[in-house]
PDB file of N, CA and C in Angstrom:
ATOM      1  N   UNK A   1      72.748 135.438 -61.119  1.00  0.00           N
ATOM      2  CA  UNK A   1      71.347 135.037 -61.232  1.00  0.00           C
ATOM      3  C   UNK A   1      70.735 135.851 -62.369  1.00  0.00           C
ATOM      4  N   UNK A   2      70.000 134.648 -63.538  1.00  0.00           N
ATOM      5  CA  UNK A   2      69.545 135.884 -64.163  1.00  0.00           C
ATOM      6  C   UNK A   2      68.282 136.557 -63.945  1.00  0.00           C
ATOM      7  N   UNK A   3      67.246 137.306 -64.911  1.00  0.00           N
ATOM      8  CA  UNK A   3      66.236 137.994 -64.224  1.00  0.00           C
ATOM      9  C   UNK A   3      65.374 136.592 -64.142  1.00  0.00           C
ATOM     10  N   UNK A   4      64.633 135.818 -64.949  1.00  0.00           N
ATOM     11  CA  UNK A   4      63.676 134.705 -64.793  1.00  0.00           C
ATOM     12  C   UNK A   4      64.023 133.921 -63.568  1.00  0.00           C
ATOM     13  N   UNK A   5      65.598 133.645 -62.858  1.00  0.00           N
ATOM     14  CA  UNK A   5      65.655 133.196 -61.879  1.00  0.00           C
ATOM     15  C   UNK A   5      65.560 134.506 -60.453  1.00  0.00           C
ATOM     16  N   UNK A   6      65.463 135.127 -60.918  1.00  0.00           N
ATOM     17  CA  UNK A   6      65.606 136.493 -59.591  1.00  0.00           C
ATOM     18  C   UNK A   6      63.955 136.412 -59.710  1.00  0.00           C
ATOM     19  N   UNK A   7      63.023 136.525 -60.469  1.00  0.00           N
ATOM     20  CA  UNK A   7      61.831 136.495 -60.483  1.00  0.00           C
ATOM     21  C   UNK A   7      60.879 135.354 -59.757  1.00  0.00           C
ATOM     22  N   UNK A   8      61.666 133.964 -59.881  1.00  0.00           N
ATOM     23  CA  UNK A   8      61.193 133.177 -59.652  1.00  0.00           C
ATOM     24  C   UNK A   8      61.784 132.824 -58.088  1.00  0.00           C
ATOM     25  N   UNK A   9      62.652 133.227 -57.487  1.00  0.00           N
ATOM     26  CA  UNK A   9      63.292 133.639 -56.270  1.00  0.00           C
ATOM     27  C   UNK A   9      62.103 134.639 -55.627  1.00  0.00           C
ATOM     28  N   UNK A  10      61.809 135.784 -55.691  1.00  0.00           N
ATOM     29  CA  UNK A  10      61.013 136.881 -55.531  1.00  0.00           C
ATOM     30  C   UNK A  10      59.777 135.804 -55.156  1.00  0.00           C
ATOM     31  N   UNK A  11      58.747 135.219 -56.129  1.00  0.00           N
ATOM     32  CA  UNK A  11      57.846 134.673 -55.856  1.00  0.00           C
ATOM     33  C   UNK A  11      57.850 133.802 -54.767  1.00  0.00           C
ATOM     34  N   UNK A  12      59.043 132.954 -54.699  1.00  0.00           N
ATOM     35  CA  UNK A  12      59.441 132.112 -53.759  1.00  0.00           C
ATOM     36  C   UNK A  12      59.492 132.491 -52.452  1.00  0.00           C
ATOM     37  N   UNK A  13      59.822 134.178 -51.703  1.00  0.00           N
ATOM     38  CA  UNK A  13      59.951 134.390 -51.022  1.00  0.00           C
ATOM     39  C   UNK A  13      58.659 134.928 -50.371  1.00  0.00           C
ATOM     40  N   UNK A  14      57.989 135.836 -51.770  1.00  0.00           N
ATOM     41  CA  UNK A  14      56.368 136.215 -51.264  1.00  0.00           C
ATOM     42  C   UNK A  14      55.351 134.821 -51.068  1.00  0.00           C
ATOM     43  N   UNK A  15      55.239 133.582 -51.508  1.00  0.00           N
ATOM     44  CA  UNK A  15      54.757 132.807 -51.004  1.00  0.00           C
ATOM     45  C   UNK A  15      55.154 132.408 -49.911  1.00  0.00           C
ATOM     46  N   UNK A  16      55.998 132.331 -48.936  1.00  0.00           N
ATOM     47  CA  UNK A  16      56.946 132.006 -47.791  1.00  0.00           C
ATOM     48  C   UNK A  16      56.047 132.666 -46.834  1.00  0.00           C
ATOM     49  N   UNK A  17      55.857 134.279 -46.958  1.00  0.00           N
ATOM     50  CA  UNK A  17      55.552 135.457 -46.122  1.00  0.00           C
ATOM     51  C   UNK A  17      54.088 135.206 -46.075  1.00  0.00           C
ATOM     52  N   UNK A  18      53.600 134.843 -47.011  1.00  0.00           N
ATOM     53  CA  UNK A  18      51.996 134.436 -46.783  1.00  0.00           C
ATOM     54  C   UNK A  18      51.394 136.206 -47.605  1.00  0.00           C
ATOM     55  N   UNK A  19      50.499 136.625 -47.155  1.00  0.00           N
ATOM     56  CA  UNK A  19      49.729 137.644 -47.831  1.00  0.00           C
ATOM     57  C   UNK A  19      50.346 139.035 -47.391  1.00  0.00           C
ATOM     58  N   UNK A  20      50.645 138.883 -45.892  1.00  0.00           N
ATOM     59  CA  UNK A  20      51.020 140.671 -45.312  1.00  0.00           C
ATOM     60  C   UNK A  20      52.064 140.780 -46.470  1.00  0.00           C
ATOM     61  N   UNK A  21      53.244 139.782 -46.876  1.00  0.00           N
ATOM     62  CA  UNK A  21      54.285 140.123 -47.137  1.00  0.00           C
ATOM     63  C   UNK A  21      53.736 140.879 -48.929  1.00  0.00           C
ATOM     64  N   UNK A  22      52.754 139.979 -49.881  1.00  0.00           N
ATOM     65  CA  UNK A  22      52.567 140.373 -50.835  1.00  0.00           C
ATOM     66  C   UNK A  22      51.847 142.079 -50.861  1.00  0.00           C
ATOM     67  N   UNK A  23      51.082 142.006 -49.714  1.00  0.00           N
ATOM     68  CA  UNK A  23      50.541 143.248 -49.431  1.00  0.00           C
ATOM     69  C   UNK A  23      51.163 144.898 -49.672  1.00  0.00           C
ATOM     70  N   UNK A  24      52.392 144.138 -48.681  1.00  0.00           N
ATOM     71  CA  UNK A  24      53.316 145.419 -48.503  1.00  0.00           C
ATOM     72  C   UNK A  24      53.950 145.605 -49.677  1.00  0.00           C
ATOM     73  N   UNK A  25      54.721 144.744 -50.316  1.00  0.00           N
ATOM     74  CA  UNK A  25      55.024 144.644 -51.617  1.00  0.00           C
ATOM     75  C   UNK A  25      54.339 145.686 -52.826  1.00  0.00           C
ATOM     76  N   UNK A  26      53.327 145.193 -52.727  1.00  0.00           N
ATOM     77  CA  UNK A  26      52.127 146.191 -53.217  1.00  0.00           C
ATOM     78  C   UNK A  26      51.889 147.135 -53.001  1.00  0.00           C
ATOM     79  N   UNK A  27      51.820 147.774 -51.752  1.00  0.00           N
ATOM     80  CA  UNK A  27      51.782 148.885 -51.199  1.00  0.00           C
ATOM     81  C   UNK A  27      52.743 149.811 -51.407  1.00  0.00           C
ATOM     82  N   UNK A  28      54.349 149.356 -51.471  1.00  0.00           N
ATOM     83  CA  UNK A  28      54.983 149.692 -51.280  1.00  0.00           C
ATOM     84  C   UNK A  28      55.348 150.262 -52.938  1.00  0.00           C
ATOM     85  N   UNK A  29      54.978 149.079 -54.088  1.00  0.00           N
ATOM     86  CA  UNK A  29      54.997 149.500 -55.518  1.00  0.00           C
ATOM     87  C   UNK A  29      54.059 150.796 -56.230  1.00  0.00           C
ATOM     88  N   UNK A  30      53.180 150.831 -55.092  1.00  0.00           N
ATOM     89  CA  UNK A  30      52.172 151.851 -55.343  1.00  0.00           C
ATOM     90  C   UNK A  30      52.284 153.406 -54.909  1.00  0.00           C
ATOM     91  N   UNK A  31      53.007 153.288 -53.993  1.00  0.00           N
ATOM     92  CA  UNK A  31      53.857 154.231 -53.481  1.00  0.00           C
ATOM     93  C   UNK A  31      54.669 154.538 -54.347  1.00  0.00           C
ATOM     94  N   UNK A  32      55.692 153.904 -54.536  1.00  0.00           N
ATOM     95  CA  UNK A  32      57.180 154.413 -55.339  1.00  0.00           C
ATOM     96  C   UNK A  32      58.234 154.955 -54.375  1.00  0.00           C
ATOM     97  N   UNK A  33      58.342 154.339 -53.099  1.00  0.00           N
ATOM     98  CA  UNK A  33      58.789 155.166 -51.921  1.00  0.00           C
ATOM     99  C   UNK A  33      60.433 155.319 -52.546  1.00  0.00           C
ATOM    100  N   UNK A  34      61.196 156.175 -52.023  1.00  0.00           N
ATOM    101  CA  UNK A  34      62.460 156.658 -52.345  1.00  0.00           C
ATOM    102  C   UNK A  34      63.198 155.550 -52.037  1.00  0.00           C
ATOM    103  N   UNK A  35      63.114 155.576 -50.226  1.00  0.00           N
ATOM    104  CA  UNK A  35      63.772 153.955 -49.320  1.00  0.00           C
ATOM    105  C   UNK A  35      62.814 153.796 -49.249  1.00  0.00           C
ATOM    106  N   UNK A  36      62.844 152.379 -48.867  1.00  0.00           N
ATOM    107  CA  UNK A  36      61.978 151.431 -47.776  1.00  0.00           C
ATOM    108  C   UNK A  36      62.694 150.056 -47.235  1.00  0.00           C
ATOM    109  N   UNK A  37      62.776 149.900 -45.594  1.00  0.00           N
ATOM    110  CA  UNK A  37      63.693 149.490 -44.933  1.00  0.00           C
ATOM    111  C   UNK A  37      63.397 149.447 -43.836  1.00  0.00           C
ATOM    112  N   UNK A  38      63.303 148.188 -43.013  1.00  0.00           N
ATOM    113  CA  UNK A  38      63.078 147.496 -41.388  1.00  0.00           C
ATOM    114  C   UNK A  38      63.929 148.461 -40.915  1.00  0.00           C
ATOM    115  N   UNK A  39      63.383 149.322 -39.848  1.00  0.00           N
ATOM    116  CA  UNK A  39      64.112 149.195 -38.668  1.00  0.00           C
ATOM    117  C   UNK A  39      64.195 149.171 -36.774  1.00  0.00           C
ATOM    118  N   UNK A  40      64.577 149.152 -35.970  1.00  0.00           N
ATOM    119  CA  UNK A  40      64.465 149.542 -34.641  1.00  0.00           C
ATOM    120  C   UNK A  40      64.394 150.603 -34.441  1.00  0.00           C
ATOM    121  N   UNK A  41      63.006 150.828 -33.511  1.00  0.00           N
ATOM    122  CA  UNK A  41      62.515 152.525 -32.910  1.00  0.00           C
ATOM    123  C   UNK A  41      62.190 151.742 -31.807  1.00  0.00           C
ATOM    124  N   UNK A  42      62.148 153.274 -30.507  1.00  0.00           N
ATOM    125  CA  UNK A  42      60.868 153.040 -29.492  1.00  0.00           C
ATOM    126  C   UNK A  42      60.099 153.957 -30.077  1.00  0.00           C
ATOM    127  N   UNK A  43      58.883 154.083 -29.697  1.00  0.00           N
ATOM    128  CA  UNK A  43      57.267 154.597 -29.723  1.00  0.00           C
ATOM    129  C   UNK A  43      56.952 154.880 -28.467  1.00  0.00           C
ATOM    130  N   UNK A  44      56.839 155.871 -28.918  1.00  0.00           N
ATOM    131  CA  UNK A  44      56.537 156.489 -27.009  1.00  0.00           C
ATOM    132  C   UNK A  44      54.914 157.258 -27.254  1.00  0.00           C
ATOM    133  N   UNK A  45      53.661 156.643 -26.960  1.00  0.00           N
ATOM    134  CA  UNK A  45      52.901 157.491 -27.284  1.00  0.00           C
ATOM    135  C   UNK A  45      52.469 157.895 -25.754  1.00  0.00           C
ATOM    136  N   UNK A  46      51.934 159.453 -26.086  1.00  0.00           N
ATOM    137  CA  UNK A  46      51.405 160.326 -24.676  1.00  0.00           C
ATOM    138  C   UNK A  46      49.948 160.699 -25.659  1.00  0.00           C
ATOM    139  N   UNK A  47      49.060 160.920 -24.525  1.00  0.00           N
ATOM    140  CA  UNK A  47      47.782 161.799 -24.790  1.00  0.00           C
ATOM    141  C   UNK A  47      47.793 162.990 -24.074  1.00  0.00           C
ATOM    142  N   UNK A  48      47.326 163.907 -25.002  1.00  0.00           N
ATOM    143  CA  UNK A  48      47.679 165.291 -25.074  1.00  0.00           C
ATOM    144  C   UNK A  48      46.169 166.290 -24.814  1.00  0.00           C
ATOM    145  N   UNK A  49      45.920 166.807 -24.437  1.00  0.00           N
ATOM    146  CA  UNK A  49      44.795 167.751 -24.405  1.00  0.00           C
ATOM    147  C   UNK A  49      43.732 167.743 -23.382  1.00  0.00           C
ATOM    148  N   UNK A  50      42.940 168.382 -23.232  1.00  0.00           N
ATOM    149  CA  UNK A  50      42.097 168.315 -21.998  1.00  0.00           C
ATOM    150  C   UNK A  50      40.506 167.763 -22.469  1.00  0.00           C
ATOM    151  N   UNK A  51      40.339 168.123 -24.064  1.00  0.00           N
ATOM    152  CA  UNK A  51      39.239 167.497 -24.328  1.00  0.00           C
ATOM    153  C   UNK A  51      38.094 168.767 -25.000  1.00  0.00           C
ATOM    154  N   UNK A  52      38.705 169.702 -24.592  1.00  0.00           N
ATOM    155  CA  UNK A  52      37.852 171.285 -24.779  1.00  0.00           C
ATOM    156  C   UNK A  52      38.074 171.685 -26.517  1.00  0.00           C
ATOM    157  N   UNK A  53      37.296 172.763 -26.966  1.00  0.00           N
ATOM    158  CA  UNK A  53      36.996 172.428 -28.455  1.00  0.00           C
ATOM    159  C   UNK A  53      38.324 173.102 -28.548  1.00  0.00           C
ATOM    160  N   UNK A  54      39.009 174.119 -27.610  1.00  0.00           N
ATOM    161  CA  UNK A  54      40.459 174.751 -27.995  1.00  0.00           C
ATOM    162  C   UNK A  54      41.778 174.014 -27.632  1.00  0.00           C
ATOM    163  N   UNK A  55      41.709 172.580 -26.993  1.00  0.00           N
ATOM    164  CA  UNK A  55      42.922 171.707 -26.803  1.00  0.00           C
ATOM    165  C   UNK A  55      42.131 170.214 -27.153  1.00  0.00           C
ATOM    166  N   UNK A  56      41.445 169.852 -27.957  1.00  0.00           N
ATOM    167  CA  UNK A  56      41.708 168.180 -28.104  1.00  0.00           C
ATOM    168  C   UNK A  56      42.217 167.437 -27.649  1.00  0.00           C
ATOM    169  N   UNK A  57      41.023 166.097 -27.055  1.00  0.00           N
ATOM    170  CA  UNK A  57      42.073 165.060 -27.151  1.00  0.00           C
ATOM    171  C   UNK A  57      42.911 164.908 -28.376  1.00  0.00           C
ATOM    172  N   UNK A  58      44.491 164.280 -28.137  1.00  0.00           N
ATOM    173  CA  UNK A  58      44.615 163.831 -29.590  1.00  0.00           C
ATOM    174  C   UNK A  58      46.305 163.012 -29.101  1.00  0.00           C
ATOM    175  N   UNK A  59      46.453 162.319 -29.716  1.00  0.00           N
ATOM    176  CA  UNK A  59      48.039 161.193 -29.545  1.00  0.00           C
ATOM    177  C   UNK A  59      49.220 161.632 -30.054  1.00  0.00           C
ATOM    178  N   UNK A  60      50.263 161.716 -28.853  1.00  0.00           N
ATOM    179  CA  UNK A  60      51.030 162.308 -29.426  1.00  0.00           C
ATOM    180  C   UNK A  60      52.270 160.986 -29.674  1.00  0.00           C
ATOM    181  N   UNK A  61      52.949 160.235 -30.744  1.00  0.00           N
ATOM    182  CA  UNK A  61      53.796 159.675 -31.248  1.00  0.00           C
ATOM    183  C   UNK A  61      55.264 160.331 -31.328  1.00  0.00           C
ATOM    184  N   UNK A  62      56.150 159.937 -30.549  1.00  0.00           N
ATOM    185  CA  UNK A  62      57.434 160.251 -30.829  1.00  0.00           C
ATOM    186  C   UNK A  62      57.900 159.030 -31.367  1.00  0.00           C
ATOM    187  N   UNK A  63      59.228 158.652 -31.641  1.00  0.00           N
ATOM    188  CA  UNK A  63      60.073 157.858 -32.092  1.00  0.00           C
ATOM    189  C   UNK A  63      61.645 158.358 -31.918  1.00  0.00           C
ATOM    190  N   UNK A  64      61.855 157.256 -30.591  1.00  0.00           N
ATOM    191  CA  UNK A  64      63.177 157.296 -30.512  1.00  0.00           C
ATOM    192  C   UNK A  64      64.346 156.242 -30.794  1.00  0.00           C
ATOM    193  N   UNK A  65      65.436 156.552 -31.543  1.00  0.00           N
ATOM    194  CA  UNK A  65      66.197 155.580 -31.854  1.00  0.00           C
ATOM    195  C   UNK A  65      66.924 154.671 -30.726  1.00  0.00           C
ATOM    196  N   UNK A  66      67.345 153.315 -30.763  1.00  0.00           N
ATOM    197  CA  UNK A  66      67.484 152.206 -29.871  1.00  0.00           C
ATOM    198  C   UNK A  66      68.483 152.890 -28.667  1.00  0.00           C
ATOM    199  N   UNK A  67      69.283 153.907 -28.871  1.00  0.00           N
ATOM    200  CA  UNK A  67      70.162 154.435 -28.120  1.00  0.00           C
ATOM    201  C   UNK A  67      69.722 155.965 -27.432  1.00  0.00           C
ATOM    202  N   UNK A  68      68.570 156.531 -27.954  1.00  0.00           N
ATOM    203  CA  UNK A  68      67.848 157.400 -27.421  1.00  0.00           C
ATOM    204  C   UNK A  68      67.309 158.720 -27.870  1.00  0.00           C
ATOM    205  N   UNK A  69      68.280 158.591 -28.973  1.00  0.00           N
ATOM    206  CA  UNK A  69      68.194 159.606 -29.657  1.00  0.00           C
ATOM    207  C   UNK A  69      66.760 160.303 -30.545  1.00  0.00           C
ATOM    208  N   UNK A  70      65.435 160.979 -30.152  1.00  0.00           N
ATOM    209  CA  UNK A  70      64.646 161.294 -30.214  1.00  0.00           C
ATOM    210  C   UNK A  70      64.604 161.712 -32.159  1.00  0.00           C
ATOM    211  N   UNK A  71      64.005 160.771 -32.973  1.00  0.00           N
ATOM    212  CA  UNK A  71      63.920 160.589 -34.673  1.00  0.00           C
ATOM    213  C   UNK A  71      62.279 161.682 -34.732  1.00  0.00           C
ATOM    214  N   UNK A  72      61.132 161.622 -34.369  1.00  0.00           N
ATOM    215  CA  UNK A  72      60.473 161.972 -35.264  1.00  0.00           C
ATOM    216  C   UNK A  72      59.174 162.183 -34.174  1.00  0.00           C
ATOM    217  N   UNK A  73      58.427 163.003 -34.231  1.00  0.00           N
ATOM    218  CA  UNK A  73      57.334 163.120 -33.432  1.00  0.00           C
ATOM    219  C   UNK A  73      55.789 163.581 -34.608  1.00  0.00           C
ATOM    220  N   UNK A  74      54.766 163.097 -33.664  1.00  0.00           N
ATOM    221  CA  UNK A  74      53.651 163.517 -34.626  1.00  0.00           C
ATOM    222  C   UNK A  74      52.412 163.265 -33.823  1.00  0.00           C
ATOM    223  N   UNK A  75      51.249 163.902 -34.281  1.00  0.00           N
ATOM    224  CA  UNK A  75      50.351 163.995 -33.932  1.00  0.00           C
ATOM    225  C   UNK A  75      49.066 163.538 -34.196  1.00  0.00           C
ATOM    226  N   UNK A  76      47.851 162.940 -33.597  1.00  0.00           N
ATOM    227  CA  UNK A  76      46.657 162.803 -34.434  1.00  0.00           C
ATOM    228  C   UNK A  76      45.497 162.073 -33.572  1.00  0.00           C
ATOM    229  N   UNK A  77      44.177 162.077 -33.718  1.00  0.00           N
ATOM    230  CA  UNK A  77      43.176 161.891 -33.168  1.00  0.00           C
ATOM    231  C   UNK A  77      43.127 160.269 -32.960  1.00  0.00           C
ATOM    232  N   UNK A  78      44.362 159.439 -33.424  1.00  0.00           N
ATOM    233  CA  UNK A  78      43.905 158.044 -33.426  1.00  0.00           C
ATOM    234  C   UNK A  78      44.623 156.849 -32.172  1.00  0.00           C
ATOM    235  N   UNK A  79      43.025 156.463 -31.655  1.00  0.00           N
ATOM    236  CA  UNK A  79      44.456 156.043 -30.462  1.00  0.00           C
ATOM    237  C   UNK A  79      45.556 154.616 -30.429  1.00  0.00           C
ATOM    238  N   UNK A  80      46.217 154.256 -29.808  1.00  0.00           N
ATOM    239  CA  UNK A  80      47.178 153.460 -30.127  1.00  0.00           C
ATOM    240  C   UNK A  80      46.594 151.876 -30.499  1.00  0.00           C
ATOM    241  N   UNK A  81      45.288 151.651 -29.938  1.00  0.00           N
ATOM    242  CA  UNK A  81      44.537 150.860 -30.153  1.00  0.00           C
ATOM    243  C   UNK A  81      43.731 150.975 -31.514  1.00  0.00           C
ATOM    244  N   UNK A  82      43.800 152.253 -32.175  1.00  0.00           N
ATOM    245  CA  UNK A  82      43.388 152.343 -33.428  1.00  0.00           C
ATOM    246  C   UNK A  82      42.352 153.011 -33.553  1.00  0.00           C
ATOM    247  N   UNK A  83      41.309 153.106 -32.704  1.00  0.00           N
ATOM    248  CA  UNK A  83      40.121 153.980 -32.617  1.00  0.00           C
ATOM    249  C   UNK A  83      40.421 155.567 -32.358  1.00  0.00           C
ATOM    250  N   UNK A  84      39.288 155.882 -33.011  1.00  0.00           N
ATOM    251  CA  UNK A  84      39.318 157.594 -32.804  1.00  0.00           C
ATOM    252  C   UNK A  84      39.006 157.849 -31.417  1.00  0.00           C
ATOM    253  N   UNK A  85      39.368 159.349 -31.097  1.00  0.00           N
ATOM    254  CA  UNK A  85      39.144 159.455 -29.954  1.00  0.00           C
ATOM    255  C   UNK A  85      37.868 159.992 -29.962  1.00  0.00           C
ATOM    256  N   UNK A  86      36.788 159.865 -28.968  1.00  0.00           N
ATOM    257  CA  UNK A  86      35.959 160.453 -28.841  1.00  0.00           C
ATOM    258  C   UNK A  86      35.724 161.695 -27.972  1.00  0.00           C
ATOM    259  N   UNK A  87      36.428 161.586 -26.592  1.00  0.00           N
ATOM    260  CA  UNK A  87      36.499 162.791 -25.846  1.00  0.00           C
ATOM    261  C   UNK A  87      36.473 164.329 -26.324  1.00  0.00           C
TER     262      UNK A  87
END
């Protein structure tokens, strides 16, 4: 394939996806990410804190791989629904 047909393939596929797909595309060019690549996690989110100015509410995000193996944990005031916490 040469590039004018790999180009015109490319377009073909971002019109297919509708806008998220051009989005990410974009996003993703703007970035310059090293990888970028689908994959299977669970998401395990817990809420963490009592609410006091020395423990916060705040969400805690793990990510475990399909077989169990615990990938990545993190933290932050936003809840899984997307809103901040207020507590």
């Amino acid at each position: 394939m040469d590039s004018d047909q790999g180009l015109a393939f490319q377009d073909q596929v971002v019109s297919k996806g509708g806008d998220m797909k051009l989005n990410v595309m974009h996003e993703l060019q703007r970035r310059n990410p090293l990888i970028a690549k689908p994959i299977r996690v669970i998401q395990v989110v817990n809420q963490v804190g009592d609410g006091s100015e020395e423990n916060p509410v705040q969400f805690e995000y793990s990510y475990f791989s399909m077989d169990g193996q615990k990938l990545a944990t993190t933290f932050c005031n936003v809840s899984p629904e997307g809103e901040q916490s207020s507590v």
